[in-house]
Protein backbone atom coordinates (compact mmCIF):
# COMPACT_ATOMS: atom_id res chain seq x y z
CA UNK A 1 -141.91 27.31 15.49
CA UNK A 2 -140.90 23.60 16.29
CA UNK A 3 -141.77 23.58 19.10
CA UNK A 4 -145.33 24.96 18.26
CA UNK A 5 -145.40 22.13 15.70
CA UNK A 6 -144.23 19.44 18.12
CA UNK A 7 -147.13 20.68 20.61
CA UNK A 8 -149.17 20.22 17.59
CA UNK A 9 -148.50 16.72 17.48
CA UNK A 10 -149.29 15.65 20.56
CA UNK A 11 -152.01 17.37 21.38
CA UNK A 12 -153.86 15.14 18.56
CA UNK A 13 -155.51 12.03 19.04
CA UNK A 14 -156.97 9.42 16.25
CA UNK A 15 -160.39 8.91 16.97
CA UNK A 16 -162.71 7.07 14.04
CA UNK A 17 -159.93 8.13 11.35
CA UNK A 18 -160.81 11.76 12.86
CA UNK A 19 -157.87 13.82 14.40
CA UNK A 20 -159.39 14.95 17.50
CA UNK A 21 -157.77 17.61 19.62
CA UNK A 22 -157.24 17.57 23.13
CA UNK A 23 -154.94 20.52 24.14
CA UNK A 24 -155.21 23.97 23.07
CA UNK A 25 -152.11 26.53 22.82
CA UNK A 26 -153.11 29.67 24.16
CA UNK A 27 -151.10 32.49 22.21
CA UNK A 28 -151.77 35.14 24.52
CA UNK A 29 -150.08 38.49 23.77
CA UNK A 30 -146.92 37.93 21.49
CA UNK A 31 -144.19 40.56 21.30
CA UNK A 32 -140.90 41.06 22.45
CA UNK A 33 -139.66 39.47 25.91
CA UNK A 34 -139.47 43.25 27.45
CA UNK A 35 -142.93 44.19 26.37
CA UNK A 36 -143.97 40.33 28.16
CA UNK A 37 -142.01 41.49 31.34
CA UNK A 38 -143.80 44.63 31.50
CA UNK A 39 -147.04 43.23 31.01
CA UNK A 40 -146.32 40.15 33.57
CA UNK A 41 -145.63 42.94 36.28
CA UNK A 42 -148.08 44.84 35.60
CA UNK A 43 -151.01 42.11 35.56
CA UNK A 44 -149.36 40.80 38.94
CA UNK A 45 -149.75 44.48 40.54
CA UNK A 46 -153.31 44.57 39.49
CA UNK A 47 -154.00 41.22 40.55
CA UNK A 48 -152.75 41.93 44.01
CA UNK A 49 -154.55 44.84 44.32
CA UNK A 50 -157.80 43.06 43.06
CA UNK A 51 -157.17 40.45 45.57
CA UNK A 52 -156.59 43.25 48.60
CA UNK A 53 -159.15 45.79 47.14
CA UNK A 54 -162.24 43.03 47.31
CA UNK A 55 -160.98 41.09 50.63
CA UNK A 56 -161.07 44.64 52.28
CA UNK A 57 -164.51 45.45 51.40
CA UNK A 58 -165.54 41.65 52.17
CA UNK A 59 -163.94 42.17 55.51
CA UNK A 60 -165.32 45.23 56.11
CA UNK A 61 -169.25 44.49 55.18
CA UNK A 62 -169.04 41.47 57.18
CA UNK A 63 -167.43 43.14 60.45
CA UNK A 64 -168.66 46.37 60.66
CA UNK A 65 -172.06 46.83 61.35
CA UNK A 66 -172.43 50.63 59.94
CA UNK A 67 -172.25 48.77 56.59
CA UNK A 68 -175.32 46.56 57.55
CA UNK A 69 -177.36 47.76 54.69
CA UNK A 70 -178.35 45.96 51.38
CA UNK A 71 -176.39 48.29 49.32
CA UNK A 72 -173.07 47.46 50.98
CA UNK A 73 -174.70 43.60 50.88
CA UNK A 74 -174.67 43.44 47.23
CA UNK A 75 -171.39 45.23 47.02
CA UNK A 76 -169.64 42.36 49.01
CA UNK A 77 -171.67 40.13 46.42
CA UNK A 78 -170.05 41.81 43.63
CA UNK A 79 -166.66 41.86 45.48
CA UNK A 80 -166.98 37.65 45.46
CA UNK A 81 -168.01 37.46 41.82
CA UNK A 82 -164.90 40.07 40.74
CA UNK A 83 -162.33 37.41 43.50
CA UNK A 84 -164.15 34.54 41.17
CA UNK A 85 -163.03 36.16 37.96
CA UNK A 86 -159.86 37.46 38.13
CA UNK A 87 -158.89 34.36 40.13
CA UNK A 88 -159.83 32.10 37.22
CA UNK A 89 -158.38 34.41 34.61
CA UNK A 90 -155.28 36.11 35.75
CA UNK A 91 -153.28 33.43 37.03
CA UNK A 92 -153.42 31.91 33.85
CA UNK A 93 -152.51 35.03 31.60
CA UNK A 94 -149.24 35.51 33.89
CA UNK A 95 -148.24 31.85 33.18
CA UNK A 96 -148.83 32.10 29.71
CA UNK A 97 -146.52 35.54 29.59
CA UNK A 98 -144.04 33.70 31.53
CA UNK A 99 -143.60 30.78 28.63
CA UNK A 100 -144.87 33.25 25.89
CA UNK A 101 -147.96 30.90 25.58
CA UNK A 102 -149.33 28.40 27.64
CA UNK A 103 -151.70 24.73 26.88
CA UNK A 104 -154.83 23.92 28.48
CA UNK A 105 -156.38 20.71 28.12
CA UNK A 106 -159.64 20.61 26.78
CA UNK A 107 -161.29 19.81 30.19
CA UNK A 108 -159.45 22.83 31.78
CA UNK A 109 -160.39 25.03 28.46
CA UNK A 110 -164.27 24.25 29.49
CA UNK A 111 -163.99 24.56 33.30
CA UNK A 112 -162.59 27.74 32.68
CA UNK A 113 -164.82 29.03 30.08
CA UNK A 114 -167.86 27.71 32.84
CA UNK A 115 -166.33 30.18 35.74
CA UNK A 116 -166.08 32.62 33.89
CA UNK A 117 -169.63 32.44 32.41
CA UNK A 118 -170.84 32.06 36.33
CA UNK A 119 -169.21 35.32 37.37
CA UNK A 120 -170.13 37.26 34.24
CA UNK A 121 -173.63 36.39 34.55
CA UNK A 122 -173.63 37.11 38.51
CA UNK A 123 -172.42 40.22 37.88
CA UNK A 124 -174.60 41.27 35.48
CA UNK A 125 -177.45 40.15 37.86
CA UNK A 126 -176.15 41.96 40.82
CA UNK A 127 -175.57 45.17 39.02
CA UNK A 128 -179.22 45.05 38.02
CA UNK A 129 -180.53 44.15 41.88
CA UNK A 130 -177.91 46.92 42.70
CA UNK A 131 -179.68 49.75 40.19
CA UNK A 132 -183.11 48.66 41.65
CA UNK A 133 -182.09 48.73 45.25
CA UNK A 134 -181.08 52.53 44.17
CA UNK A 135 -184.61 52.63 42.71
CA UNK A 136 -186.53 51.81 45.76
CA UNK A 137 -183.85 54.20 48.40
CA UNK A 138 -184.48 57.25 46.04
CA UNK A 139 -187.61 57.12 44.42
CA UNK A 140 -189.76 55.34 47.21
CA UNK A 141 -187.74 56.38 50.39
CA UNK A 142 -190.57 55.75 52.60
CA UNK A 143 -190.91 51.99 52.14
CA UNK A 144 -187.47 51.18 51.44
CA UNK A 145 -186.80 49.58 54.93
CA UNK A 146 -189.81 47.42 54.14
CA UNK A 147 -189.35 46.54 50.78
CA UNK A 148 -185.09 45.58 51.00
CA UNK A 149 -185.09 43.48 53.78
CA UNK A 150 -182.50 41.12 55.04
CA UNK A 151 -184.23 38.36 54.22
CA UNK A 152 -185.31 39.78 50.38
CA UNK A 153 -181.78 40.89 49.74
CA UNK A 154 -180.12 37.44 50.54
CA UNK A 155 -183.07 35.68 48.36
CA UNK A 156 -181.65 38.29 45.08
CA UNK A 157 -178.21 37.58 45.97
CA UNK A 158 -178.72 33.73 46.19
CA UNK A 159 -181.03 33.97 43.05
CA UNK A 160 -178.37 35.82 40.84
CA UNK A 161 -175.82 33.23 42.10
CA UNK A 162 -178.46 30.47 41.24
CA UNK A 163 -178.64 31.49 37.87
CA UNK A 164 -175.31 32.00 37.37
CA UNK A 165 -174.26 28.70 38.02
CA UNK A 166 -177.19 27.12 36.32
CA UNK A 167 -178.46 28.98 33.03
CA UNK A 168 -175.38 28.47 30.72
CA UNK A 169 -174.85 24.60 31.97
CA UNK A 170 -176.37 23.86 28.97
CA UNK A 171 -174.34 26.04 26.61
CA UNK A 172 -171.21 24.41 28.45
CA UNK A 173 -172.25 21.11 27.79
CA UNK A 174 -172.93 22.00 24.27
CA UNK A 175 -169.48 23.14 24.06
CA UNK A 176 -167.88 20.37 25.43
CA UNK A 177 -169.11 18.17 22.99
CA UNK A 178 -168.02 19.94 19.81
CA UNK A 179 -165.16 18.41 18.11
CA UNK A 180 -161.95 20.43 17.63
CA UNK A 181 -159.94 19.11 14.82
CA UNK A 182 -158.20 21.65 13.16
CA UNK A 183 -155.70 23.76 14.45
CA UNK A 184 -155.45 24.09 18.05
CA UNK A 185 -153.76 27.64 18.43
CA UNK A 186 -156.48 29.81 20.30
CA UNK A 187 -155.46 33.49 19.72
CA UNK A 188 -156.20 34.91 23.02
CA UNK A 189 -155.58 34.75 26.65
CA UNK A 190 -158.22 32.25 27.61
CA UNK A 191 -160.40 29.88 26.92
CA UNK A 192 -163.31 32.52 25.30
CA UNK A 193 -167.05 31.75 23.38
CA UNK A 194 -165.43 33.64 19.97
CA UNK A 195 -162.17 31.72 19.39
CA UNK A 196 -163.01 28.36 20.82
CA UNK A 197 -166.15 28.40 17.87
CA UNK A 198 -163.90 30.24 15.40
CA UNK A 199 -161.36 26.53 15.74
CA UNK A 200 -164.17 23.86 16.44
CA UNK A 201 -164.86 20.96 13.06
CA UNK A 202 -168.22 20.70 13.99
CA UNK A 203 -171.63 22.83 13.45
CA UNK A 204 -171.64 25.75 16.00
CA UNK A 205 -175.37 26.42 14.99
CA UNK A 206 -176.51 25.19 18.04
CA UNK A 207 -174.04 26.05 20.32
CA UNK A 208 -174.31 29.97 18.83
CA UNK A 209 -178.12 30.00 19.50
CA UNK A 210 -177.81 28.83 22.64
CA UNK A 211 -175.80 31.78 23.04
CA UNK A 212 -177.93 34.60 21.70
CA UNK A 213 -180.91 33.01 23.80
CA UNK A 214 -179.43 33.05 27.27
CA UNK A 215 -177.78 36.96 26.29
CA UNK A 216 -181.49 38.34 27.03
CA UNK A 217 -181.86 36.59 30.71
CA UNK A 218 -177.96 37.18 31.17
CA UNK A 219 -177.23 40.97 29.28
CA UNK A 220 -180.65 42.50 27.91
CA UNK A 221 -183.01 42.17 30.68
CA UNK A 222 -180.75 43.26 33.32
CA UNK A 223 -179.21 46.03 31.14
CA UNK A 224 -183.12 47.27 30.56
CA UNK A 225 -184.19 46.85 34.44
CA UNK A 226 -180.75 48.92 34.81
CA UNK A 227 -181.73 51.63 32.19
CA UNK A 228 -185.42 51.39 33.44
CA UNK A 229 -184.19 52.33 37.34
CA UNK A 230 -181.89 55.19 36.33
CA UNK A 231 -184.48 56.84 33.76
CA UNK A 232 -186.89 57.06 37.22
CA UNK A 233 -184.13 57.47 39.43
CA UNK A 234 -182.86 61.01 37.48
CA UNK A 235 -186.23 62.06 36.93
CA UNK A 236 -186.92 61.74 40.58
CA UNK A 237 -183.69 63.83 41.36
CA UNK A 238 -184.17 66.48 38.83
CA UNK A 239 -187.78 67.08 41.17
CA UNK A 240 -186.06 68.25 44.14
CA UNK A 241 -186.31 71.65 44.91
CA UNK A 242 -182.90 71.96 46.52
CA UNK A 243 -179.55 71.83 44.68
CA UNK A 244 -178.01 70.16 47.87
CA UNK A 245 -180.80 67.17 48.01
CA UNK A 246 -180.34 66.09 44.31
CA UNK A 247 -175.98 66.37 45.10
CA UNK A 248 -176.75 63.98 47.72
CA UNK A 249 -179.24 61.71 45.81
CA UNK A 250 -177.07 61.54 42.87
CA UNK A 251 -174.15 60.60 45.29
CA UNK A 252 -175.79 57.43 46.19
CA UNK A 253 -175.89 56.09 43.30
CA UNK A 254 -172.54 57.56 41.25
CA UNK A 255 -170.68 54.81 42.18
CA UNK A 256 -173.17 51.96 41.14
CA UNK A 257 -173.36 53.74 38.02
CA UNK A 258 -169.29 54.18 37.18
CA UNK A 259 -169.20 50.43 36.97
CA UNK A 260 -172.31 49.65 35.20
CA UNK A 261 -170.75 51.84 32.36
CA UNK A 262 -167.16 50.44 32.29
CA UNK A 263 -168.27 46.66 33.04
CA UNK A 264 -171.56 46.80 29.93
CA UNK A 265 -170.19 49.50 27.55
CA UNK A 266 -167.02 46.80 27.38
CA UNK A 267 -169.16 43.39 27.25
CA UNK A 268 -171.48 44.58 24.59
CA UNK A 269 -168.48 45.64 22.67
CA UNK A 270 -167.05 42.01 22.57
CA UNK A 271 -169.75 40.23 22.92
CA UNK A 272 -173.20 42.31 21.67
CA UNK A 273 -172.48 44.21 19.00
CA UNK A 274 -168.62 43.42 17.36
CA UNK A 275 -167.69 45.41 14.65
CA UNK A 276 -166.47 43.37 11.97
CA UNK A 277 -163.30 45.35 11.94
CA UNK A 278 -162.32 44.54 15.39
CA UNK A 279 -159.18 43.29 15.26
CA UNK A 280 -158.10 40.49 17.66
CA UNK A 281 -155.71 42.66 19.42
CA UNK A 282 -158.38 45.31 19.90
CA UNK A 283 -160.88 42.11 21.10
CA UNK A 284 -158.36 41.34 23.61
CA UNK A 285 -157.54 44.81 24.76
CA UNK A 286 -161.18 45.01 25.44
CA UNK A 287 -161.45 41.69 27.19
CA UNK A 288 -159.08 42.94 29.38
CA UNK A 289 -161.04 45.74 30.76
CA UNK A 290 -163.64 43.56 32.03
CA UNK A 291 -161.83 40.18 33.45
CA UNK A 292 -158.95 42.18 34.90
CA UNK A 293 -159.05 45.86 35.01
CA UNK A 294 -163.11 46.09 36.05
CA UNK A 295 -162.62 43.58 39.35
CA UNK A 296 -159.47 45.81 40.04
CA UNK A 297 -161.13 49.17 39.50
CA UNK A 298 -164.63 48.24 41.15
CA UNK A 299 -162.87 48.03 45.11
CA UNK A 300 -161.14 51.72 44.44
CA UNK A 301 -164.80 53.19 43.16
CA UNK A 302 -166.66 51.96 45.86
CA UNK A 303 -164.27 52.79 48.53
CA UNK A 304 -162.31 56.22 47.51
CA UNK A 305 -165.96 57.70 46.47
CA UNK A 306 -167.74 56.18 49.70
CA UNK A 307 -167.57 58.14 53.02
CA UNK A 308 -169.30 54.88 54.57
CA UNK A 309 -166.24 52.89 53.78
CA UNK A 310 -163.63 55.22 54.35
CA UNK A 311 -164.96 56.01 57.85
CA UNK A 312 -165.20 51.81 58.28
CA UNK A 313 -161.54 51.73 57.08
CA UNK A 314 -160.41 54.13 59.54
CA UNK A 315 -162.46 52.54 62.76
CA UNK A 316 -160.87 49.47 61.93
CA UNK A 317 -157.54 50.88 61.83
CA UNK A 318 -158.21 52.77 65.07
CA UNK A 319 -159.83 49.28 67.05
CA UNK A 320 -156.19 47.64 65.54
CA UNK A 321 -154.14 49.69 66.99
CA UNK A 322 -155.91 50.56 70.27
CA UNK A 323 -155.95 46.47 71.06
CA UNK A 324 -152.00 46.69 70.35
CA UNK A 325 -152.00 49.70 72.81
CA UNK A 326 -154.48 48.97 75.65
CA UNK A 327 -154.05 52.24 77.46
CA UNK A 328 -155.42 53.67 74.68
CA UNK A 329 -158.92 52.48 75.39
CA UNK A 330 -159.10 55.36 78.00
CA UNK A 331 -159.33 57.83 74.96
């Protein structure tokens, strides 16, 4: 508790008779040291699995040429915006387990909070391009090849990226200029919308409708085009005649729709529609799911439930061992 209170001290600053803050104290998850060991090994195996998991299918999109299609295009998309947010969230979580909590200036609070707006909003963007790619290849076979071309999938990709990086600038900016006076203990694992407000002096008004007006570019509209593509693509399926042709149409889209229902069902539980009983154990058990378990689960979805990849893993394994043993080329 002193040293909390000493950290209290001199993270404050006198500005216009106004104590101004300029370091937070991320709590993190208290409990005993053995329950903070298990967790710090446990968040460093899924961390290295996200990290391997993603950089596979990266690797494999961009060097196999079986996988030159704009499904497996957007799915190395999504692979860089899971890297991007695990990256900027996990590292920190197993340094604040290490020290059972961790500070972050206020700079490094915002930066943080900004990456992790960029790859939330990218992937909420790509899983909507994703559902209508599915669209198009089920319910309008015919034209697909002329409608998802190379050229119109890279302009989605770079437009969901665009928008990521640019829509909540100014919710950032509004952030960073709210004054935090009060305590400075943020009850979480990172720098988050929720408990940043729930510790700010100043009025939030702004900063909160900011909020609620970017969630329909960011959440609702894509969550509607998703909902939209998946009402046409099941009544499409349900219309063929044979029980193997709607197996195999469902199958192409299965995977696409796994994570849509893990990565919204747990952002529009934190962030959409709280429950004013949610505890801030239960917030953070949620939080998890989608900054650290999601980006680890997504890589083991798309590749243990996807022939395509499987058969890319194994070529690649076969051309890396046939160039260590040349006579083997023969074969």
């Amino acid at each position: 508790m002193a040293t909390v209170q000493g950290f209290l001290c001199k993270s404050r600053v006198k500005e216009n008779n106004l104590t101004v803050v300029t370091q937070f104290l991320l709590m993190g998850f208290q409990g005993s040291q053995d329950l903070r060991v298990f967790l710090f090994f446990l968040f460093l195996v899924v961390y290295c699995g996200t990290i391997c998991g993603n950089l596979l299918i990266i690797t494999l999109v961009s060097t196999n040429k079986n996988l030159n299609t704009p499904m497996y295009f957007f799915i190395l998309q999504l692979s860089i915006s899971d890297l991007l947010l695990t990256t900027d969230i996990v590292p920190n979580i197993l340094y604040i387990l290490l020290n059972n909590g961790g500070t972050i200036t206020l700079f490094s609070c915002i930066i943080q909070f900004y990456l992790f707006c960029v790859s939330i909003t990218s992937e909420c963007l790509l899983l909507a391009v994703m559902s209508y790619d599915r669209y198009v290849a089920i319910c309008n076979p015919l034209r697909y090849a002329s409608i998802m071309t190379s050229a119109h999938c890279v302009k989605l990709a770079s437009l969901c990226w665009l928008v990521g990086f640019t829509i909540i600038l100014s919710d950032n900016i509004s952030i960073s200029m709210l004054k935090f006076c009060g305590p400075n203990v943020i009850n979480h694992f990172f720098c988050d919308l929720v408990p940043l407000l729930a510790i700010s002096c100043s009025d939030t008004f702004i900063v909160e409708l900011e909020m609620y007006v970017l969630s329909f570019p960011v959440a609702i509209i894509p969550s509607t085009i998703i909902i939209t593509s998946y009402m046409k693509i099941v009544s499409t399926i349900l219309n063929i005649p044979s029980s193997t042709g709607r197996q195999k149409a469902f199958s192409t889209c299965s995977s696409h729709l796994t994570v849509v229902s893990i990565f919204y069902w747990t952002l529009f539980s934190v962030y959409v529609f709280p429950t004013k009983k949610q505890s801030s154990t239960i917030g953070k058990i949620l939080s998890l799911l989608y900054t650290v378990f999601t980006p680890f689960i997504n890589p083991i979805i798309y590749s243990l439930r996807n022939k395509d990849i499987m058969k890319a893993i194994q070529q690649t394994r076969w051309k890396h061992i046939v160039s260590n043993i040349p006579w083997l080329e023969r074969f």
